[in-house]
N, C-alpha and C. Protein backbone atom coordinates (compact mmCIF):
# COMPACT_ATOMS: atom_id res chain seq x y z
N UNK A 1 0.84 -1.18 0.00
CA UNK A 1 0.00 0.00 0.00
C UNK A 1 0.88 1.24 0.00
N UNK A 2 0.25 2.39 -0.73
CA UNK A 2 1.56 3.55 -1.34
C UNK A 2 0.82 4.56 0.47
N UNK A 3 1.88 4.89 0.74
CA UNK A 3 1.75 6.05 1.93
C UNK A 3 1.31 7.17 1.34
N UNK A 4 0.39 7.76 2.00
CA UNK A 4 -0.69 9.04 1.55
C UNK A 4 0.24 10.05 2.11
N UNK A 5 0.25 11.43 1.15
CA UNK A 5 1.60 12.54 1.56
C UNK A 5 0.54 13.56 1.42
N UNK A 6 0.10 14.38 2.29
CA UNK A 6 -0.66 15.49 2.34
C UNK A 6 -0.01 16.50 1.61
N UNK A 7 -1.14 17.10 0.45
CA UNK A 7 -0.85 18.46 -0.16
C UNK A 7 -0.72 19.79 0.37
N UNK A 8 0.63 20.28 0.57
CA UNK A 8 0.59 21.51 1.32
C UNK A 8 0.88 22.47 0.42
N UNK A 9 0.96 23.85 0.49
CA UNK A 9 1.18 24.82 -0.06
C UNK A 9 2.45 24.89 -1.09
N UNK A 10 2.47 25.20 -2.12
CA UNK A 10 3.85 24.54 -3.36
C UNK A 10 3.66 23.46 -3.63
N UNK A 11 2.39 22.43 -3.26
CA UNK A 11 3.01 21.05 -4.15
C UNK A 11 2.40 20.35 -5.49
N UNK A 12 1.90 22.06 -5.83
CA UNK A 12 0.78 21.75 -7.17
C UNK A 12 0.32 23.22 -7.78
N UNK A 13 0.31 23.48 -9.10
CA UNK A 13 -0.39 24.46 -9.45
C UNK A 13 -1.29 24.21 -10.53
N UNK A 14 -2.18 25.30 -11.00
CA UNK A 14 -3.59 25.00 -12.07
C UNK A 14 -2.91 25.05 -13.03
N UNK A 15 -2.98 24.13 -14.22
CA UNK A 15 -2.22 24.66 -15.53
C UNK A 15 -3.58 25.23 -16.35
N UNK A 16 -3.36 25.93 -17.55
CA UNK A 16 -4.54 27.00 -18.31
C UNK A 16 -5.32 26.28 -18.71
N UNK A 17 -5.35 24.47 -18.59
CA UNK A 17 -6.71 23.80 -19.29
C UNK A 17 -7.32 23.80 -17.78
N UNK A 18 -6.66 23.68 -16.47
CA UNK A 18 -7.36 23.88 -15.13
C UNK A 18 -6.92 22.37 -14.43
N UNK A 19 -6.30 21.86 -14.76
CA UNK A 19 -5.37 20.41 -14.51
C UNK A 19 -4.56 21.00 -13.35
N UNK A 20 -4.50 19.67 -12.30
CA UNK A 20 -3.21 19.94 -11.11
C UNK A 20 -1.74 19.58 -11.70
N UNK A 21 -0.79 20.54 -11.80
CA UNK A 21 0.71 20.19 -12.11
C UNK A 21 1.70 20.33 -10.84
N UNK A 22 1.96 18.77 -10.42
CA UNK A 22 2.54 18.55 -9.10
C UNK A 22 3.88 19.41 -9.78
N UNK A 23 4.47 20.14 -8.41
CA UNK A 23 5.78 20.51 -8.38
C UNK A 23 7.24 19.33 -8.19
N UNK A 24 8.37 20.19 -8.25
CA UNK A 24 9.27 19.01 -7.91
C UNK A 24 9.43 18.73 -6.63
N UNK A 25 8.49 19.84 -5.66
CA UNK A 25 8.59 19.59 -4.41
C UNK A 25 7.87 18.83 -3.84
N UNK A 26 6.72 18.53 -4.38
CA UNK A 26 6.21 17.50 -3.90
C UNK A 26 6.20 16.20 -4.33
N UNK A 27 6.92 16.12 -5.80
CA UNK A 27 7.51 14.99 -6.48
C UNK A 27 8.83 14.18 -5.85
N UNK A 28 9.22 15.15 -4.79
CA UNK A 28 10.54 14.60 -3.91
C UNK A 28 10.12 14.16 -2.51
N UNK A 29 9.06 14.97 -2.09
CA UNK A 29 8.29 14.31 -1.04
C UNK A 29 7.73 13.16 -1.08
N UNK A 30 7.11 12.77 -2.58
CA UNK A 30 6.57 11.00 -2.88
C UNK A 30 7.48 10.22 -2.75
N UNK A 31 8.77 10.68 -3.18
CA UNK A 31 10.14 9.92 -3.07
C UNK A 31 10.28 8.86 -4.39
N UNK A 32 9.41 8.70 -5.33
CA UNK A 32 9.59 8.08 -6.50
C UNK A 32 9.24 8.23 -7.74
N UNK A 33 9.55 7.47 -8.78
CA UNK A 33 9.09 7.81 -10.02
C UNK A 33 8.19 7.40 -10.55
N UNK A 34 7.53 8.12 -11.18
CA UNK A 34 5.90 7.05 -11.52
C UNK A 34 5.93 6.71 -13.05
N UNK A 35 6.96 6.97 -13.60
CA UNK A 35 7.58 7.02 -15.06
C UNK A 35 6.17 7.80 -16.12
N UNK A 36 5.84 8.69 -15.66
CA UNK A 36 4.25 8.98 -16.30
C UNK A 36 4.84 10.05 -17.41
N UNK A 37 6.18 11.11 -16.96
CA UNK A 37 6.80 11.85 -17.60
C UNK A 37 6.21 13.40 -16.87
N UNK A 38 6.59 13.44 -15.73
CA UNK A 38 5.55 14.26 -15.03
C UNK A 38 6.36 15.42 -15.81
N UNK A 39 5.61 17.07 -16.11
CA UNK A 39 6.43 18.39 -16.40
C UNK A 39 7.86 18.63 -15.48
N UNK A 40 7.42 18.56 -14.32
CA UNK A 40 8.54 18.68 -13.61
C UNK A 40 9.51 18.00 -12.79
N UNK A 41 9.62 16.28 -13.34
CA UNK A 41 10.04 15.42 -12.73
C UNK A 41 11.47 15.35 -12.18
N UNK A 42 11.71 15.31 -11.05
CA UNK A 42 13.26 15.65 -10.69
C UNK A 42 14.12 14.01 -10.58
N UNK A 43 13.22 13.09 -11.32
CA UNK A 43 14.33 11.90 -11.57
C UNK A 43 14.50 11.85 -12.60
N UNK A 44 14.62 12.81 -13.77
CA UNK A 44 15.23 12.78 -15.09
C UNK A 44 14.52 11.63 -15.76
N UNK A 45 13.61 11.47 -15.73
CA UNK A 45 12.84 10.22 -16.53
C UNK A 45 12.92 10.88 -17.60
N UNK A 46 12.80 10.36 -18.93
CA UNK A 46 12.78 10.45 -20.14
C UNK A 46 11.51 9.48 -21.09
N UNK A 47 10.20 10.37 -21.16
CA UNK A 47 9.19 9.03 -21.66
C UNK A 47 9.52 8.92 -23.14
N UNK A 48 10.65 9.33 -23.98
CA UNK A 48 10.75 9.01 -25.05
C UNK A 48 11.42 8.07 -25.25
N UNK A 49 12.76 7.69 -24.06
CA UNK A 49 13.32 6.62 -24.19
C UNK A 49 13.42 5.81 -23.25
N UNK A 50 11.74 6.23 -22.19
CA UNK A 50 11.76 5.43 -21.10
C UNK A 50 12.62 4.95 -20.48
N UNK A 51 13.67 5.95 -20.21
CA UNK A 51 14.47 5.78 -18.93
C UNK A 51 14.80 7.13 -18.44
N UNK A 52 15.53 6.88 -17.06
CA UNK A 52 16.19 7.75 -16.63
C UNK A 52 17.34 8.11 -16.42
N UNK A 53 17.87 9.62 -16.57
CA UNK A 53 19.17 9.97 -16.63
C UNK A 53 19.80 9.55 -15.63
């Protein structure tokens, strides 16, 4: 079971279609990669060559 990380202030903003775009701060707080190709992913995933740097 994945541990639930409460959303605090910085760990998401609205993008212009109105979508949540997690930050890298709260992408470091999950502590992993979800290989989805998040905008701001701070494990260098790459979904074009499905890996990471």
């Amino acid at each position: 079971m994945k541990k639930i990380i409460p959303i605090e202030e910085g760990d998401f903003y609205l993008s212009e279609e109105g979508y949540k775009v997690f930050t890298k701060q709260y992408l470091l707080k999950r502590g992993y990669c979800c290989e989805s190709g998040c905008r701001h992913c701070p494990y260098g995933y790459n979904p074009k060559t499905a890996r990471r740097k």
